[in-house]
N, C-alpha and C. Protein backbone atom coordinates (compact mmCIF):
# COMPACT_ATOMS: atom_id res chain seq x y z
N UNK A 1 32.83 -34.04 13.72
CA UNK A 1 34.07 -34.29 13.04
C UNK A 1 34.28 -33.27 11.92
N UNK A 2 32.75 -33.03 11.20
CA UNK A 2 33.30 -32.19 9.78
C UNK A 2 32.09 -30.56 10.44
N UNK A 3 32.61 -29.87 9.71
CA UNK A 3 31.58 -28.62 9.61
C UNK A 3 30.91 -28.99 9.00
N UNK A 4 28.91 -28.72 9.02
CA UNK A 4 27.90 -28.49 8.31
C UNK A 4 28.80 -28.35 6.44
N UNK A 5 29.55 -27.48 6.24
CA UNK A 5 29.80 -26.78 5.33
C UNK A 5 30.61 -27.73 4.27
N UNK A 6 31.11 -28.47 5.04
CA UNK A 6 32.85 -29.09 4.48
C UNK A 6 31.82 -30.62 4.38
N UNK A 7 30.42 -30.91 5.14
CA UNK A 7 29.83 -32.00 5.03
C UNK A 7 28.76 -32.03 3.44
N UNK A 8 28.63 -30.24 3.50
CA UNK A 8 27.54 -30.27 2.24
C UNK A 8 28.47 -29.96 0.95
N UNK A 9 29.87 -30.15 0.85
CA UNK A 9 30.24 -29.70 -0.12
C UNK A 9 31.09 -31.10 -0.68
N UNK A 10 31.00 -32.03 0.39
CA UNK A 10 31.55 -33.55 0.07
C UNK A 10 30.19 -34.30 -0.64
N UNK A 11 28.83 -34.07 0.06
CA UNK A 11 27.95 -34.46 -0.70
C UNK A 11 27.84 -33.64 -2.00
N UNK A 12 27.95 -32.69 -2.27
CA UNK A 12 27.42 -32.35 -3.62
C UNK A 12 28.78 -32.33 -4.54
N UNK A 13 29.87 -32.87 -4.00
CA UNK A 13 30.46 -33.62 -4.86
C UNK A 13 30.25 -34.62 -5.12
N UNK A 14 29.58 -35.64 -4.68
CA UNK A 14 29.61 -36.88 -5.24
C UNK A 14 28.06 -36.74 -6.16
N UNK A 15 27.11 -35.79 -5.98
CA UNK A 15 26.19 -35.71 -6.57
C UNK A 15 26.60 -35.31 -8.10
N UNK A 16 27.82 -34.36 -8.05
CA UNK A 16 27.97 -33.95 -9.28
C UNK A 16 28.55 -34.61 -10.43
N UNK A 17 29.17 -35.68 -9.46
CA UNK A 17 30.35 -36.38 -9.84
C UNK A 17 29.56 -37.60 -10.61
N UNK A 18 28.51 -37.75 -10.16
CA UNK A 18 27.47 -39.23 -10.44
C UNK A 18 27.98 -40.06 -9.79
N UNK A 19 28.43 -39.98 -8.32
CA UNK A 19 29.00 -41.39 -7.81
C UNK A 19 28.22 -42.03 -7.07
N UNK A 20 27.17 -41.37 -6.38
CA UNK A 20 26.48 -42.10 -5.83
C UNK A 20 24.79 -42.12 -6.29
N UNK A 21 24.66 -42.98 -7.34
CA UNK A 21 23.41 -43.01 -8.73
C UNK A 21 22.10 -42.69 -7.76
N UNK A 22 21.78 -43.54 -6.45
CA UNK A 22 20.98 -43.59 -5.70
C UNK A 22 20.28 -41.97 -5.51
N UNK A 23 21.57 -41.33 -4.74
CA UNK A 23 21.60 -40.03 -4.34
C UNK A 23 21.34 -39.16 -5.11
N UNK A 24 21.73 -39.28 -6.25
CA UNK A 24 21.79 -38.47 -7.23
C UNK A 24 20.74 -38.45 -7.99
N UNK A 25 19.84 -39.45 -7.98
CA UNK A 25 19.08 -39.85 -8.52
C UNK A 25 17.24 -39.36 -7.30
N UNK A 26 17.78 -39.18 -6.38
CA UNK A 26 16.80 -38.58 -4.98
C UNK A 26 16.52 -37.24 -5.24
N UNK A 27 17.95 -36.48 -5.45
CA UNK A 27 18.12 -35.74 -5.69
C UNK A 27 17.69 -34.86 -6.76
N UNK A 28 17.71 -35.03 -8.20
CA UNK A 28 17.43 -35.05 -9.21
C UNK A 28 15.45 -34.99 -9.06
N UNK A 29 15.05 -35.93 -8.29
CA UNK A 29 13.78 -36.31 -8.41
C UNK A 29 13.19 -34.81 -7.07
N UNK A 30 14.10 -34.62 -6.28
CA UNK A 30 13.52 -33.73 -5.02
C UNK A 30 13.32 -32.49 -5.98
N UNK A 31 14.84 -31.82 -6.84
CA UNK A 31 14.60 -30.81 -7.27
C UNK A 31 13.25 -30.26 -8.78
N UNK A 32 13.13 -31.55 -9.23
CA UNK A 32 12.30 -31.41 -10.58
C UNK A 32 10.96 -31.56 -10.00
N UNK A 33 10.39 -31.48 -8.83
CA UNK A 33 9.08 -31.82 -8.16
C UNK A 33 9.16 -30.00 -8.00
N UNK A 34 10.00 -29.28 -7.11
CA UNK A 34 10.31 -28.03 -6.38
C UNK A 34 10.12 -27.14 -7.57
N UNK A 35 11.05 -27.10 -9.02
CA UNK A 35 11.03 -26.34 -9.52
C UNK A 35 9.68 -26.43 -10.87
N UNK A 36 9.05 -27.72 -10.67
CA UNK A 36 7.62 -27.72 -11.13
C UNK A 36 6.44 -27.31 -10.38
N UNK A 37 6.76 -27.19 -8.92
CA UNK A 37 5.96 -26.46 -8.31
C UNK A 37 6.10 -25.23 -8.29
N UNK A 38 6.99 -24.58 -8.10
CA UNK A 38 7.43 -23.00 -8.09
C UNK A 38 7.06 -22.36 -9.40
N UNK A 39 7.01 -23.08 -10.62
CA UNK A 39 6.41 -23.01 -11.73
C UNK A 39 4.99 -22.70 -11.97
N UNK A 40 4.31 -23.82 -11.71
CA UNK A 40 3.33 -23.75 -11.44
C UNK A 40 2.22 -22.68 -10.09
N UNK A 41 3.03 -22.11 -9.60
CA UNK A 41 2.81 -21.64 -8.51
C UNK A 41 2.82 -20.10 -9.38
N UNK A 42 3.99 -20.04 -9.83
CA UNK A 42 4.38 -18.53 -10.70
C UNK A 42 2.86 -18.37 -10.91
N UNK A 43 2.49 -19.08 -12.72
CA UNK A 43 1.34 -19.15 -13.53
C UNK A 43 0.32 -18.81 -12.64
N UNK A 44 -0.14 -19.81 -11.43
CA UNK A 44 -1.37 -19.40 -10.87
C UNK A 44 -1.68 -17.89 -10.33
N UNK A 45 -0.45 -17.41 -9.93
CA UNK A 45 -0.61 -16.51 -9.35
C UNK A 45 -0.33 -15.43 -10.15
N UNK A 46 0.47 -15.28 -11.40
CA UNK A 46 0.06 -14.38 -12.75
C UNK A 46 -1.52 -14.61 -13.08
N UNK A 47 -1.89 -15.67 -13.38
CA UNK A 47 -3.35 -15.96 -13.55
C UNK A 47 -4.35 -14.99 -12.98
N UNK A 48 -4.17 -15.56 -11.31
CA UNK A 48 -5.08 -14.39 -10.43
C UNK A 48 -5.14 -13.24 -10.59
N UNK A 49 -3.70 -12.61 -10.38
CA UNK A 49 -3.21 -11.21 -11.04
C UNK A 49 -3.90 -10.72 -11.98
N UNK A 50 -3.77 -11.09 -13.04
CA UNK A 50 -4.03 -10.25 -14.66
C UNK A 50 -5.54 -10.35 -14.51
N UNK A 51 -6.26 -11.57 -14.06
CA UNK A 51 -7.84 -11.93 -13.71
C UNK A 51 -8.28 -10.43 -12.76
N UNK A 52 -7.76 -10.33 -11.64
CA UNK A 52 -8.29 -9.13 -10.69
C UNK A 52 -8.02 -7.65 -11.41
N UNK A 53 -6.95 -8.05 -12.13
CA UNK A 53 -6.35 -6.70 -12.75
C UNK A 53 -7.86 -6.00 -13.76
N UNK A 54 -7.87 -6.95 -14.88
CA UNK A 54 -9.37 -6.76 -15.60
C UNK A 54 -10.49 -7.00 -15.39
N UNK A 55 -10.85 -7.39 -14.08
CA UNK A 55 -11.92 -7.02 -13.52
C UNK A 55 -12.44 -5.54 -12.92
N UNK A 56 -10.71 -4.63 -12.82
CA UNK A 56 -10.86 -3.65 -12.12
C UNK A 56 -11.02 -4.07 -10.37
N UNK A 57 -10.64 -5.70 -9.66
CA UNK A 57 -10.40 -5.57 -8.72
C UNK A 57 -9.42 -4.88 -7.83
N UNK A 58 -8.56 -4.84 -8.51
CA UNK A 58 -7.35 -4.43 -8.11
C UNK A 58 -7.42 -2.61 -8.11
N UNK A 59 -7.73 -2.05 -9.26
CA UNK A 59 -8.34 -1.02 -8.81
C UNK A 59 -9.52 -0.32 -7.73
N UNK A 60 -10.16 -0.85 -7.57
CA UNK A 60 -11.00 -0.83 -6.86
C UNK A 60 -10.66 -0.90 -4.97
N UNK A 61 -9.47 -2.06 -4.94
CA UNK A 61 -8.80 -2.05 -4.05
C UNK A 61 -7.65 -1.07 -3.48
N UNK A 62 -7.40 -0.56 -4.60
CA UNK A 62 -5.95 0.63 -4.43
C UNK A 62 -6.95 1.55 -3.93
N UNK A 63 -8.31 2.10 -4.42
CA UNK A 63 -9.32 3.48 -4.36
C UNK A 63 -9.54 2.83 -2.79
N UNK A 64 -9.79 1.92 -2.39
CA UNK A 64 -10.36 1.72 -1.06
C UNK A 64 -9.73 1.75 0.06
N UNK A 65 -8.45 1.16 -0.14
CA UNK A 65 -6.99 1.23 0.78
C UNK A 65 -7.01 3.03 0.76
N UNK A 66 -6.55 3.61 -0.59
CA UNK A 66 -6.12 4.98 -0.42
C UNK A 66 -7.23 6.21 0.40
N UNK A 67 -8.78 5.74 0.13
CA UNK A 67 -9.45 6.43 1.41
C UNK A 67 -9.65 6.17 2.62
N UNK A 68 -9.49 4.79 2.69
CA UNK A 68 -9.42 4.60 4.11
C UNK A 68 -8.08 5.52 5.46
N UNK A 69 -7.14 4.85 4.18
CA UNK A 69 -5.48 5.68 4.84
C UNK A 69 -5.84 7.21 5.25
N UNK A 70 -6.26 7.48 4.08
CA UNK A 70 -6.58 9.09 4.12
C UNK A 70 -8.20 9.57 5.35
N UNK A 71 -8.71 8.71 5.31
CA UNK A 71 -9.46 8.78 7.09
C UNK A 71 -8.88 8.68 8.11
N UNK A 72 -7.72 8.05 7.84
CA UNK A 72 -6.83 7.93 9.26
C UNK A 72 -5.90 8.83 9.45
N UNK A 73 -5.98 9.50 8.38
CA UNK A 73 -4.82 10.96 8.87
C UNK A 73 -5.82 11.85 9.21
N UNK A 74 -6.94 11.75 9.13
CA UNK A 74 -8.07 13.37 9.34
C UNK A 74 -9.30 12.57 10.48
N UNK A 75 -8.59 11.94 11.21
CA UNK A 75 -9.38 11.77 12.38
C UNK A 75 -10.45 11.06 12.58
N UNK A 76 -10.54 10.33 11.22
CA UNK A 76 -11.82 9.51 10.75
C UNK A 76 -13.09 10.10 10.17
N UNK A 77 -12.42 11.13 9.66
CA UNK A 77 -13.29 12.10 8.80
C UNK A 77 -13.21 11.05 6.97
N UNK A 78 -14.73 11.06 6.62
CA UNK A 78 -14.99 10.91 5.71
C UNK A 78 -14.24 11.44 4.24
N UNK A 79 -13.20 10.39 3.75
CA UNK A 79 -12.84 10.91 2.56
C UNK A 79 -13.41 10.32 1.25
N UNK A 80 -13.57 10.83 0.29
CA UNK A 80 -13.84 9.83 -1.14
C UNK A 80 -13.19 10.14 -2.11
N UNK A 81 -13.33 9.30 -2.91
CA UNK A 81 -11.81 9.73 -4.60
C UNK A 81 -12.83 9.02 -4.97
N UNK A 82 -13.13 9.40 -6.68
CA UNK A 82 -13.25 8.89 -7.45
C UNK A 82 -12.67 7.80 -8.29
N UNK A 83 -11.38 8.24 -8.48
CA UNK A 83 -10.41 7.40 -9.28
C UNK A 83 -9.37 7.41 -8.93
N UNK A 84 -8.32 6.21 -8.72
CA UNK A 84 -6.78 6.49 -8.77
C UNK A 84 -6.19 5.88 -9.60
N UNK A 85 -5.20 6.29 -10.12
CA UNK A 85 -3.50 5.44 -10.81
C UNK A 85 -2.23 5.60 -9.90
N UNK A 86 -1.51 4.02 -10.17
CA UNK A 86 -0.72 4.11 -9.02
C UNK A 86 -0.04 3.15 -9.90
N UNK A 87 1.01 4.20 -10.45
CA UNK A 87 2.42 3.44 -11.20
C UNK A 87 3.28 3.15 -10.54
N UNK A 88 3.70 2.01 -10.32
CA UNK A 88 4.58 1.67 -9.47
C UNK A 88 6.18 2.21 -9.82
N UNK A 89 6.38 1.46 -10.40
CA UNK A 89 7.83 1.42 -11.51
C UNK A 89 8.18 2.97 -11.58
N UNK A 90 7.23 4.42 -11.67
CA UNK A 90 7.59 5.66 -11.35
C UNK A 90 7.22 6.00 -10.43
N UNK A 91 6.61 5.62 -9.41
CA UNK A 91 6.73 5.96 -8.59
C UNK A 91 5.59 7.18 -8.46
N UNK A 92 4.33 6.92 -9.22
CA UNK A 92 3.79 7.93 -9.68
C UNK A 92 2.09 7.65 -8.92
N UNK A 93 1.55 8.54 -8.33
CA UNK A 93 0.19 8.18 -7.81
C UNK A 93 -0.72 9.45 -8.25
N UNK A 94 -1.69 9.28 -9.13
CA UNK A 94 -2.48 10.38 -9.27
C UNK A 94 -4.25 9.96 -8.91
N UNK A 95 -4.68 11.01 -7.91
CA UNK A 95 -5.91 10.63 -7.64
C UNK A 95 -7.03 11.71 -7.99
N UNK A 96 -8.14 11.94 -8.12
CA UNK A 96 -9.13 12.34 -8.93
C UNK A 96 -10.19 12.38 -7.69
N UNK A 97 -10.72 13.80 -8.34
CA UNK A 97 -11.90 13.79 -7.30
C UNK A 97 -12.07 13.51 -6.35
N UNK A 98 -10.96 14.26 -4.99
CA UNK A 98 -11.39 14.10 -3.84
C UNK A 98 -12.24 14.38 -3.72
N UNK A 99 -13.02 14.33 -2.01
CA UNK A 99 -13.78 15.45 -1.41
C UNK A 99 -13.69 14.58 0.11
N UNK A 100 -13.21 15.89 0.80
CA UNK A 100 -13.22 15.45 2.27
C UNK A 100 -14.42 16.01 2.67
N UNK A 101 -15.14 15.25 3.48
CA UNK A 101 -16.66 15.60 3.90
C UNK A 101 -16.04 16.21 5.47
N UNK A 102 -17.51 17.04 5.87
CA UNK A 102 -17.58 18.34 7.37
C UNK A 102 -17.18 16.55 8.39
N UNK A 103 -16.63 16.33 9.21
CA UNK A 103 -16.72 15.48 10.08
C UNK A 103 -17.99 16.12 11.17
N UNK A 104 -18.98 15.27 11.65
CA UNK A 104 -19.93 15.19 12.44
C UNK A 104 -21.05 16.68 11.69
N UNK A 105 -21.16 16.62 10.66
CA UNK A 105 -22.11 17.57 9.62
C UNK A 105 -23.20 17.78 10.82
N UNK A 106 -23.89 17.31 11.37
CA UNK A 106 -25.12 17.42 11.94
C UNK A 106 -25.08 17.83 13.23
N UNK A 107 -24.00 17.39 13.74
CA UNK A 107 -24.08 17.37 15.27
C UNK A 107 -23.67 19.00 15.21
N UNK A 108 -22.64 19.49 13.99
CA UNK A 108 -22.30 21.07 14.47
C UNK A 108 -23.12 21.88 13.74
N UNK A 109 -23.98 20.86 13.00
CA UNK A 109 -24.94 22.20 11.88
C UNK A 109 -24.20 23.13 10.83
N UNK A 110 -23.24 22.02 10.09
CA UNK A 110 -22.29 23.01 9.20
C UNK A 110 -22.82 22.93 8.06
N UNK A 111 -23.00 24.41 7.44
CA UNK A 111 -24.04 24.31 6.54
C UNK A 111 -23.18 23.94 4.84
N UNK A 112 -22.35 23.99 4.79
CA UNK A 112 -21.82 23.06 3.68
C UNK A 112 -21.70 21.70 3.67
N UNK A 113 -21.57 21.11 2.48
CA UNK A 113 -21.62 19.54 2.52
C UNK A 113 -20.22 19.32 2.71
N UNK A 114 -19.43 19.76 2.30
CA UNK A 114 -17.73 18.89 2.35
C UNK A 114 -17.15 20.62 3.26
N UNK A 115 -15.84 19.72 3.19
CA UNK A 115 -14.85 20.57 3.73
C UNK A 115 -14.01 20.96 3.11
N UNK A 116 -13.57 20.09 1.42
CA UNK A 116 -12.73 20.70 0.52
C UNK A 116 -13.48 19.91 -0.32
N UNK A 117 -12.96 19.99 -1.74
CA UNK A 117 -12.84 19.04 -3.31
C UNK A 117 -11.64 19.56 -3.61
N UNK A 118 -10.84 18.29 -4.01
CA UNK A 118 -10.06 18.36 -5.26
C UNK A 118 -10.36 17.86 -6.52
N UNK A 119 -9.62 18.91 -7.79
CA UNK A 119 -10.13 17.85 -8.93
C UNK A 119 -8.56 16.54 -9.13
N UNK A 120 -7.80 17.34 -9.07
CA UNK A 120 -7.04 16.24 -8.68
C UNK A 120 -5.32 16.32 -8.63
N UNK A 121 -4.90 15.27 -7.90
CA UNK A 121 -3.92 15.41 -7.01
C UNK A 121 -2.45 14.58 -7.64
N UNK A 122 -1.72 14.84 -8.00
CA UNK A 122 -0.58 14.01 -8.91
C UNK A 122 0.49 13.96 -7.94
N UNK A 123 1.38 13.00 -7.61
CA UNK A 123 2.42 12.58 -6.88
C UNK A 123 3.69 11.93 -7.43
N UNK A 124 4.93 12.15 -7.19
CA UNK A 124 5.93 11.61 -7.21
C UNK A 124 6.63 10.91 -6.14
N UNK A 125 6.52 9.82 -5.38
CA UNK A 125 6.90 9.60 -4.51
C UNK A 125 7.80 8.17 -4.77
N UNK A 126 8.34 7.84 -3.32
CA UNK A 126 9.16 6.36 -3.29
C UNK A 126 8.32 5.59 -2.78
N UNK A 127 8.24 4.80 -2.91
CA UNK A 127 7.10 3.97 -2.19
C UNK A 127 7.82 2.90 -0.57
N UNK A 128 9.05 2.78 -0.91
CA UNK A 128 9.56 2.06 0.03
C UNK A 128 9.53 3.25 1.40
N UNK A 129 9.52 4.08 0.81
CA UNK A 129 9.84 4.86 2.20
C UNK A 129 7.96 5.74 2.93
N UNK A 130 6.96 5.31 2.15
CA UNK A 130 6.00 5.00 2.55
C UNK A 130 5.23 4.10 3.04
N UNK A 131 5.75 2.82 3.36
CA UNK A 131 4.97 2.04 3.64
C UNK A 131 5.50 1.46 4.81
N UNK A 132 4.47 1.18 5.51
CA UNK A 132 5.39 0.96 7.09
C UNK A 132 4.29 -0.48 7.81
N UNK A 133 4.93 -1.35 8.25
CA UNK A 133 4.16 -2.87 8.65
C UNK A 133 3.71 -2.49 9.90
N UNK A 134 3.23 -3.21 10.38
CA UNK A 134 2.33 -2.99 11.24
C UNK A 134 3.27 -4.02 12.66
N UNK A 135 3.22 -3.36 13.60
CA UNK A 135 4.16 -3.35 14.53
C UNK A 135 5.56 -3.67 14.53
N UNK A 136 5.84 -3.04 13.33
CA UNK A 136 7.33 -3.26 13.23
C UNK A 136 7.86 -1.84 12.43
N UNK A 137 7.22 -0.95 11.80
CA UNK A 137 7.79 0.27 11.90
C UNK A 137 7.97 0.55 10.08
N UNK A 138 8.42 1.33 9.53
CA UNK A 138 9.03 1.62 7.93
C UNK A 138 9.72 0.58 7.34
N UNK A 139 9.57 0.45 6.42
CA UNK A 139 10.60 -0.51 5.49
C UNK A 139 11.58 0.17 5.14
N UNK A 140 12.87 -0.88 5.51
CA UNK A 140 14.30 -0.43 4.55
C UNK A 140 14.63 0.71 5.44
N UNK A 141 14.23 0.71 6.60
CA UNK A 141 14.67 1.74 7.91
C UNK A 141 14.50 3.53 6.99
N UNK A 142 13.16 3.86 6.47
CA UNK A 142 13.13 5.29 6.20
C UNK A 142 12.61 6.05 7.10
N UNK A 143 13.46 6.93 7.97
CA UNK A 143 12.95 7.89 8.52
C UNK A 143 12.10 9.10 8.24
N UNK A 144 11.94 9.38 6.98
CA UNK A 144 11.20 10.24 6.38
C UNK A 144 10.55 9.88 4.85
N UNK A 145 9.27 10.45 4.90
CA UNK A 145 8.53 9.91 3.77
C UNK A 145 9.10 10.83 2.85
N UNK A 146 9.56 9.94 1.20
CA UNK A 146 10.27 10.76 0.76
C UNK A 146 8.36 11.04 -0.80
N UNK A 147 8.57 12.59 -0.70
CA UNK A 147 7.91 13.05 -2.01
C UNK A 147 8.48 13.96 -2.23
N UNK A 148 8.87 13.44 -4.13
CA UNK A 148 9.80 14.12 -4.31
C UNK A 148 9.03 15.42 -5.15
N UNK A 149 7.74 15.44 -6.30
CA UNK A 149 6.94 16.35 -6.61
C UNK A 149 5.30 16.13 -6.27
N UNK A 150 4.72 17.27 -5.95
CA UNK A 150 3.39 17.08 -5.75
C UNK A 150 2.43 18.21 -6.27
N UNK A 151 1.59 18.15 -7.26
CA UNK A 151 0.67 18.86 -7.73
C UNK A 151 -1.17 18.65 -7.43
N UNK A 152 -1.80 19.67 -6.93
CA UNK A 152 -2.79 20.22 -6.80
C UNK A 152 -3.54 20.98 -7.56
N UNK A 153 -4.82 20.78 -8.10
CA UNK A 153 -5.46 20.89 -9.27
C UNK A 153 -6.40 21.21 -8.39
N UNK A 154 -7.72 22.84 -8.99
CA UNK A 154 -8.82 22.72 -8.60
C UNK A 154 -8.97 22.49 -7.37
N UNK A 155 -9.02 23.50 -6.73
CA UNK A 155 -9.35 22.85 -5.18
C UNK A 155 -10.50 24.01 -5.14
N UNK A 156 -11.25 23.52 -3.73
CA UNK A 156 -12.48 24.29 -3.40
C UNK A 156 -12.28 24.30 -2.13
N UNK A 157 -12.13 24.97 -0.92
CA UNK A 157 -12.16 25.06 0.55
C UNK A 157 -13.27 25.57 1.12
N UNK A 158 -14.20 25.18 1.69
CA UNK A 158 -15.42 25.48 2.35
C UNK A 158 -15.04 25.48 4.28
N UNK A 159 -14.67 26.95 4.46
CA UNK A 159 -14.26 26.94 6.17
C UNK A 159 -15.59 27.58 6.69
N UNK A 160 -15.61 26.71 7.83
CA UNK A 160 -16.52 27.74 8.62
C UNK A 160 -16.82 27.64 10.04
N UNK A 161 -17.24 28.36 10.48
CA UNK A 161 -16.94 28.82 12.08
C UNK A 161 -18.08 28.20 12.91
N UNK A 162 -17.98 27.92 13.98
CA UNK A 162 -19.17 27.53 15.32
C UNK A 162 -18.84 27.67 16.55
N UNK A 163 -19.09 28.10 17.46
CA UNK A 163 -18.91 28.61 18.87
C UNK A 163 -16.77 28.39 18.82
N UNK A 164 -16.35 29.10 17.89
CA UNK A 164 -14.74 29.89 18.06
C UNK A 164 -14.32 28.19 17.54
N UNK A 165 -15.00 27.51 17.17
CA UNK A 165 -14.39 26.50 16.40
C UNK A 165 -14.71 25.85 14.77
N UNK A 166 -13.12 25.86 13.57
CA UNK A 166 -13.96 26.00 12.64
C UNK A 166 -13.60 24.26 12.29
N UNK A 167 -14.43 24.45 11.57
CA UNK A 167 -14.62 22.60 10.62
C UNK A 167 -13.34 22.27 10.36
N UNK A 168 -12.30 22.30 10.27
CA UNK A 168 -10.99 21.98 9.68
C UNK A 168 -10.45 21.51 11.39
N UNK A 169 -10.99 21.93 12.19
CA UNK A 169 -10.17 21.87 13.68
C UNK A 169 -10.81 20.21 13.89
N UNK A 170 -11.87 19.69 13.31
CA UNK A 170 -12.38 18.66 13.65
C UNK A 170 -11.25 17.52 13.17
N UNK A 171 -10.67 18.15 11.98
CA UNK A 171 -9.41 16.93 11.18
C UNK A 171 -8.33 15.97 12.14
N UNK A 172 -8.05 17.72 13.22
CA UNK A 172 -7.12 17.78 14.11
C UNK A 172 -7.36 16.51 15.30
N UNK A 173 -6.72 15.20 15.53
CA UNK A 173 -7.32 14.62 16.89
C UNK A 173 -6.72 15.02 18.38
N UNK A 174 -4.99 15.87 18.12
CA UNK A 174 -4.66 15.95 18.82
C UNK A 174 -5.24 17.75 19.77
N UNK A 175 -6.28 18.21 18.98
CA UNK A 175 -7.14 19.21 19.75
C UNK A 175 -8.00 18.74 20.49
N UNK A 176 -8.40 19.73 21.85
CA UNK A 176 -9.48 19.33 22.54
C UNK A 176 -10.85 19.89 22.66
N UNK A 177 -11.62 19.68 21.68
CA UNK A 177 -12.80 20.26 21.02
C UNK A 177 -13.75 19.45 21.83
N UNK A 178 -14.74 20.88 22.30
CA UNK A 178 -16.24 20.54 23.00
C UNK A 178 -17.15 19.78 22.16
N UNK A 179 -17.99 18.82 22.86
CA UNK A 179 -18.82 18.58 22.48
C UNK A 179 -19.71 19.51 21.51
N UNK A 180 -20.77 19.02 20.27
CA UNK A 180 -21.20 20.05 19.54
C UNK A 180 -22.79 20.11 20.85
């Protein structure tokens, strides 16, 4: 007989109206339960927050996410950082003390220990247009990762050669490199 719409706007007239005490009174009691929970819900979870924050969990977690990521662009080659900051609000990520290690050191007999060091690496980026879910693609539909400045500090490059293949080709997954 009525639309959804024209049905919820006859009830919350009479709610507003105080005509029906019962209702209004259900009502009254549904929302002050909701917005004491959502309350309470806030706090706990500021709580946790600021708790992990000064523990340095939360750091600790950004350094572990950001080498892992960074193994997955170099083929599962060993990366490490020392330290990161990761300002959100600018959009600002600076990391400290790389060092990408030789991938398979032994098997090719590469006589350096890493494959680069940085001392360290400063970023300007968006973050929405970096982060992408997992079978569903970029957020906020970005086709391109946007960085807008990027600085490089101190770097050290250690290349080197083995039967016409050098250590940097190992980064590569889409090459087809012999067994060592």
């Amino acid at each position: 007989m009525f639309s959804h719409s024209v049905s919820f706007s006859i009830l919350l007239f009479f709610l507003a109206t105080k005509s029906l005490p019962i209702l209004h009174w259900v009502f009254e009691q549904v929302i002050s339960t909701l917005a004491s929970s959502m309350l309470r819900a806030a706090f706990i979870f500021t709580g946790v927050l600021s708790l992990l924050h000064q523990t340095g969990a939360l750091r600790r977690y950004a350094l572990h996410f950001a080498e892992n990521e960074l193994s997955k662009i170099m083929n599962g080659t060993l990366v490490t950082l020392s330290d990161i900051e990761v300002d959100i609000w600018r959009g600002r990520v600076i990391a400290r003390d790389m060092i990408i290690h030789n991938k398979d050191r032994a098997e090719w007999d590469w006589e350096s220990p890493c494959l680069a060091r940085v001392g360290r690496i400063e970023a300007t980026v968006n973050f929405a247009s970096l982060i992408e879910v997992p079978h569903y693609g970029p957020v906020l539909n970005h086709t391109f990762k946007d960085v807008y400045t990027a600085l490089v500090e101190d770097v050290q490059v250690f290349i080197e050669k083995r039967r016409n293949i050098f250590n940097f080709h190992l980064l590569d997954p889409t090459l087809d490199i012999p067994d060592a």
